[in-house]
Protein backbone atom coordinates (compact mmCIF):
# COMPACT_ATOMS: atom_id res chain seq x y z
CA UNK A 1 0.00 0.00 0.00
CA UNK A 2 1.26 3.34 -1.12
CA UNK A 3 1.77 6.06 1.38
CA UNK A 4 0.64 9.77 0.82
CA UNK A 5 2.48 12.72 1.27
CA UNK A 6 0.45 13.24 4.27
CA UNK A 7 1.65 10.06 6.09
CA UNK A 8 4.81 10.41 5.25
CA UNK A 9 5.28 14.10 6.84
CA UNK A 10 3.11 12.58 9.71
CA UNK A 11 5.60 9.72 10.16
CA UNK A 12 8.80 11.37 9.67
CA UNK A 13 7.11 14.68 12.26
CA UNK A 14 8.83 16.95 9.53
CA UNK A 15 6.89 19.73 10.19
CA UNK A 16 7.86 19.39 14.29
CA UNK A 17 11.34 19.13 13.16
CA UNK A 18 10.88 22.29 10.57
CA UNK A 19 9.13 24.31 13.10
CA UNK A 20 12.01 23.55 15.60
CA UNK A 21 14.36 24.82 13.76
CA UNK A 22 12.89 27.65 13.04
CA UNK A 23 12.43 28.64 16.46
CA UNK A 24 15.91 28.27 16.93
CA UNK A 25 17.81 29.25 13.83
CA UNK A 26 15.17 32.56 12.89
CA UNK A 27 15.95 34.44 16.69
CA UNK A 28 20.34 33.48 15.52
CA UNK A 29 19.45 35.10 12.16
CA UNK A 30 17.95 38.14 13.06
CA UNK A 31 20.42 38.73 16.14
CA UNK A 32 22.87 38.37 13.02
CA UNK A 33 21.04 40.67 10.82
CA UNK A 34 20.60 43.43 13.92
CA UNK A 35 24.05 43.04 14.45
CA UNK A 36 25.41 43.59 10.63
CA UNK A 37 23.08 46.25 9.70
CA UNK A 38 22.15 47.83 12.62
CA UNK A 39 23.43 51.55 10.63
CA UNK A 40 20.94 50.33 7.19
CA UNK A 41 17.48 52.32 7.02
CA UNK A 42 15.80 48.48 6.36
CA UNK A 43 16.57 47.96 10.50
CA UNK A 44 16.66 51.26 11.62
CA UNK A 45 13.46 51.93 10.58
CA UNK A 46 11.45 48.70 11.75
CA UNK A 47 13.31 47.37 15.01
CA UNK A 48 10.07 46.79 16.12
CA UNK A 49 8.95 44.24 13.85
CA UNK A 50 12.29 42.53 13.61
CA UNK A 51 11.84 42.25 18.04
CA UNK A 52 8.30 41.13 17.19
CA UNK A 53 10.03 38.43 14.62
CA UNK A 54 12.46 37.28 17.53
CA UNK A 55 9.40 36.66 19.50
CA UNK A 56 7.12 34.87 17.06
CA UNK A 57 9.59 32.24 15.93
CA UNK A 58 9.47 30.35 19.00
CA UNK A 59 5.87 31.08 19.31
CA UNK A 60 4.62 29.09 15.79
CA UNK A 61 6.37 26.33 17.21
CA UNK A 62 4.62 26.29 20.69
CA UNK A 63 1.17 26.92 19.05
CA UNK A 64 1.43 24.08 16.52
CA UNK A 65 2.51 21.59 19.71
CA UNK A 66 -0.71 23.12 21.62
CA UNK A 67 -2.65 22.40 18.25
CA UNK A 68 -1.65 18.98 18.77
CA UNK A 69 -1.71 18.57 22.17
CA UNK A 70 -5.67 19.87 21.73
CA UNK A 71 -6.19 17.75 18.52
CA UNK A 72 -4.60 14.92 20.11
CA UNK A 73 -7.03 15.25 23.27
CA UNK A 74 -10.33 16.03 21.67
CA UNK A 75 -9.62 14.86 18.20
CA UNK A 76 -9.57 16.56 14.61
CA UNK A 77 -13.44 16.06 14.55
CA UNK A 78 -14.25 18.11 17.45
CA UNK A 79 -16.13 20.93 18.12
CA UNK A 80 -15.13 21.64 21.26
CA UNK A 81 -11.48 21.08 20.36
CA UNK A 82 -12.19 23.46 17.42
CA UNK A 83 -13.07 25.76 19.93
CA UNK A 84 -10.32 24.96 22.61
CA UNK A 85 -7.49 25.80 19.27
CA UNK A 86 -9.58 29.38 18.32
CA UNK A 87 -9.07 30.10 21.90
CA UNK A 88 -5.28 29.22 21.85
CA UNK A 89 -5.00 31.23 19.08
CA UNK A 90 -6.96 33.95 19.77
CA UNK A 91 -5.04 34.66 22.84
CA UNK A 92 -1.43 34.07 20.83
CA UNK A 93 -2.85 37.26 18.36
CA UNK A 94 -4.00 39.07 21.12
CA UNK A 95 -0.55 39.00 23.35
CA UNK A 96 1.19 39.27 19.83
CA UNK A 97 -0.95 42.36 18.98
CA UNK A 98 -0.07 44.07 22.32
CA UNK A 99 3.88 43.14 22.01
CA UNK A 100 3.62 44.84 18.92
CA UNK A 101 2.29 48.46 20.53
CA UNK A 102 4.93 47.88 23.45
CA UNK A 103 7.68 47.22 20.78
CA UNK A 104 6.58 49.96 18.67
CA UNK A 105 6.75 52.55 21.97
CA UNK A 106 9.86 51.31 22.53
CA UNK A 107 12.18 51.25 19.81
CA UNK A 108 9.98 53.46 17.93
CA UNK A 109 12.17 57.26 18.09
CA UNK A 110 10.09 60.25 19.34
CA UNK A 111 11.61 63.68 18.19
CA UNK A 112 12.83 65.83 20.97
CA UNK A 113 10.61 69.25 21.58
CA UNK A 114 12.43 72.38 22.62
């Protein structure tokens, strides 16, 4: 019996693997980027979106293993575990909405009056 695609990501947990990874390597990368072009209008300009990137790296990968944590619980049929995931997710967008304002406050420049 042929395997799908499907299976075969499911079996091998590339996407776990993937997702790891990018938690770790993304945050390395954009440290490196920060670092090299701190002086370049391209970071200057949005530091508050690359500190949002740092954070949401890591993040994708703890949602998808709450994702299956919840599908794994409740199943992929459920409504409740629908619900229990819009929640998670909900609340992910909602603390990643207000890191965005605090990051924006923060590294955003104000000019001086006076």
């Amino acid at each position: 019996m042929d395997e799908s695609i499907f299976e075969a990501i499911e079996r091998s947990r590339l996407v776990d693997t993937v997702l790891l990874v990018l938690a770790i390597a993304a945050p390395a990368v954009i440290i490196i980027i920060l670092r090299l072009f701190r002086t370049k209008m391209f970071v200057a300009c949005h530091r508050h979106h690359w500190a949002l990137a740092f954070v949401a790296a890591p993040m994708l990968f703890l949602l998808w293993k709450a994702y299956n944590a919840v599908a794994d619980r409740y199943g992929l049929d459920s409504v409740f575990g629908l619900f229990v995931n819009v929640t998670i997710f909900a609340a992910a967008t909602a603390v990643m909405i207000v890191l965005d304002f605090i990051f924006y406050a923060i590294f955003t420049h104000k000019p001086r009056q006076g």
